[in-house]
Protein backbone atom coordinates (compact mmCIF):
# COMPACT_ATOMS: atom_id res chain seq x y z
CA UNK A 1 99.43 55.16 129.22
CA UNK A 2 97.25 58.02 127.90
CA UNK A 3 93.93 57.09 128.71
CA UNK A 4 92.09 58.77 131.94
CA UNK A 5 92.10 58.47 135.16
CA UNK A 6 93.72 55.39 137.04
CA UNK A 7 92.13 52.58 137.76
CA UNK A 8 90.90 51.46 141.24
CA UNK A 9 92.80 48.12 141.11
CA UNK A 10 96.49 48.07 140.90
CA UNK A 11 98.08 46.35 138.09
CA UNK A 12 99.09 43.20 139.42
CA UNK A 13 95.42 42.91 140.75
CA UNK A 14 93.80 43.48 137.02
CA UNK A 15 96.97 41.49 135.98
CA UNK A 16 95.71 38.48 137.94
CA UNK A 17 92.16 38.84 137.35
CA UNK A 18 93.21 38.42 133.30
CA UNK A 19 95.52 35.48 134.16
CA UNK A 20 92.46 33.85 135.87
CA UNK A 21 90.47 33.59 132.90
CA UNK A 22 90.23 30.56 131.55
CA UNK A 23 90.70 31.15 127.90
CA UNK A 24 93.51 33.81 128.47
CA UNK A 25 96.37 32.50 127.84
CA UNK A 26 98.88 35.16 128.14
CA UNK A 27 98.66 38.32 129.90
CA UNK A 28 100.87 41.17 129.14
CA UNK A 29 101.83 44.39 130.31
CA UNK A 30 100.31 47.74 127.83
CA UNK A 31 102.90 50.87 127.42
CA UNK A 32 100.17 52.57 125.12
CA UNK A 33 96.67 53.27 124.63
CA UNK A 34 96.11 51.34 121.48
CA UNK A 35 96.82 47.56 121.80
CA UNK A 36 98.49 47.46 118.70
CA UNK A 37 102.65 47.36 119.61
CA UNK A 38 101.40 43.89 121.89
CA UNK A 39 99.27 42.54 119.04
CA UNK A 40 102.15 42.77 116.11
CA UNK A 41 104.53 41.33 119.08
CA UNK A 42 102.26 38.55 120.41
CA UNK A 43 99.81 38.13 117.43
CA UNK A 44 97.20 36.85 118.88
CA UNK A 45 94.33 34.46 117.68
CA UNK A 46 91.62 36.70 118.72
CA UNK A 47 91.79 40.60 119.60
CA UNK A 48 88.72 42.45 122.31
CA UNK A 49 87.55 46.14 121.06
CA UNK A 50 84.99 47.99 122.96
CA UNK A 51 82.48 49.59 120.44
CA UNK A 52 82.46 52.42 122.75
CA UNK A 53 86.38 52.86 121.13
CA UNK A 54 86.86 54.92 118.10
CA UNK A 55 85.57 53.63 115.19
CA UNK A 56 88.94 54.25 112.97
CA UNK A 57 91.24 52.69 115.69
CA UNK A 58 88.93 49.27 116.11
CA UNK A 59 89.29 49.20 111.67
CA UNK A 60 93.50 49.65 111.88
CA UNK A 61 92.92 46.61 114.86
CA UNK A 62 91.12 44.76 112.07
CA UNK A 63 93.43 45.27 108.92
CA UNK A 64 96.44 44.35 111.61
CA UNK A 65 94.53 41.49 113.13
CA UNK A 66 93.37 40.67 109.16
CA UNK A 67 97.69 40.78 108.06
CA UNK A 68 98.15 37.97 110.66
CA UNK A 69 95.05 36.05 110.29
CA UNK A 70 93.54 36.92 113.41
CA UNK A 71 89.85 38.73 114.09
CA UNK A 72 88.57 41.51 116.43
CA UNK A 73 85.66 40.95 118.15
CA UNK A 74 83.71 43.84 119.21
CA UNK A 75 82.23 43.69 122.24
CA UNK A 76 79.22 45.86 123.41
CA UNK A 77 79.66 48.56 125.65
CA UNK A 78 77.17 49.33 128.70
CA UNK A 79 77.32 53.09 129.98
CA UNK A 80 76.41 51.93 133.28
CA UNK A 81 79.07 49.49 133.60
CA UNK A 82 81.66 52.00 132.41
CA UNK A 83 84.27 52.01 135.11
CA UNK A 84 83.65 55.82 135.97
CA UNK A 85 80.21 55.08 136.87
CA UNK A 86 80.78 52.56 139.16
CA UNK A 87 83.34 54.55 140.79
CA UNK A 88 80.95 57.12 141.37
CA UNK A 89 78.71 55.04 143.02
CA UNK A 90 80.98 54.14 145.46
CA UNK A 91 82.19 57.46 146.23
CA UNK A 92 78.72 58.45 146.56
CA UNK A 93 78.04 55.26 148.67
CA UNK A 94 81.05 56.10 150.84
CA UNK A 95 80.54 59.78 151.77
CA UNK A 96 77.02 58.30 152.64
CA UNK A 97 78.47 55.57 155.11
CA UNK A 98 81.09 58.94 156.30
CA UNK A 99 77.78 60.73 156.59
CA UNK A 100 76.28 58.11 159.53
CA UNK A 101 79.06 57.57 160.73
CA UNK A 102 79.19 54.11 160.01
CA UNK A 103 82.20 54.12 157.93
CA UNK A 104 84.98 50.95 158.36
CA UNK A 105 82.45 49.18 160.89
CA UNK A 106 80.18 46.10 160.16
CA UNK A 107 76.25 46.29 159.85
CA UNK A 108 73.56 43.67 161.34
CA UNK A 109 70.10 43.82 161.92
CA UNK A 110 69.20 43.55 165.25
CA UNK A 111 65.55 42.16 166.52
CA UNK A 112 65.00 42.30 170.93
CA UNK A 113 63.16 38.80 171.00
CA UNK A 114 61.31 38.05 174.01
CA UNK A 115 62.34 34.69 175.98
CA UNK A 116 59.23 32.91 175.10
CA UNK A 117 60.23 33.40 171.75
CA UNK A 118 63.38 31.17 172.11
């Protein structure tokens, strides 16, 4: 695949996270980038585009999707959902646990209560 880093989930984790979705109903492997290869193979009823993707690759999705009389839907995209910033934030998160020394152990809040309390 040519996009960027790799993701935190392996892929038969994402793949089962897909296949749980209750309008999915086929989940396939992706060789390239660009959906495209899948979508002539599968052609699907509806076809998922990030707006945050390259404006000339989500119109080729559309004239495919529009040869097979299917749609793309463009979905919004968030910057601070992207996947690279919540990766940061748990690497920052973690090498502040590593930091206190509190990595891999358990938190509680603890109160000393007097018996009369009880």
């Amino acid at each position: 695949m040519e996009k960027k880093p790799k993701p935190i989930l392996s892929f038969d984790e994402r793949f089962d996270l897909a296949n749980a979705i209750k309008y999915v109903d086929l989940v396939v492997a992706q060789e390239t980038y660009s959906p495209l290869p899948n979508v002539k193979k599968i052609k699907p009823d509806i076809l998922m585009e990030s707006a945050s993707h390259d404006e000339n690759a989500i119109e080729k999705a559309r004239e495919v999707m529009e040869s097979i009389g299917a749609k793309v839907v463009v979905i919004p995209y968030y910057p601070s959902q992207s996947s690279t910033s919540i990766k940061n934030l748990i690497t920052k998160n973690d090498k502040n646990q590593k930091k206190l020394n509190l990595s891999g152990r358990g938190c509680m809040n603890v109160r000393r209560v007097e018996h009369e309390e009880f």
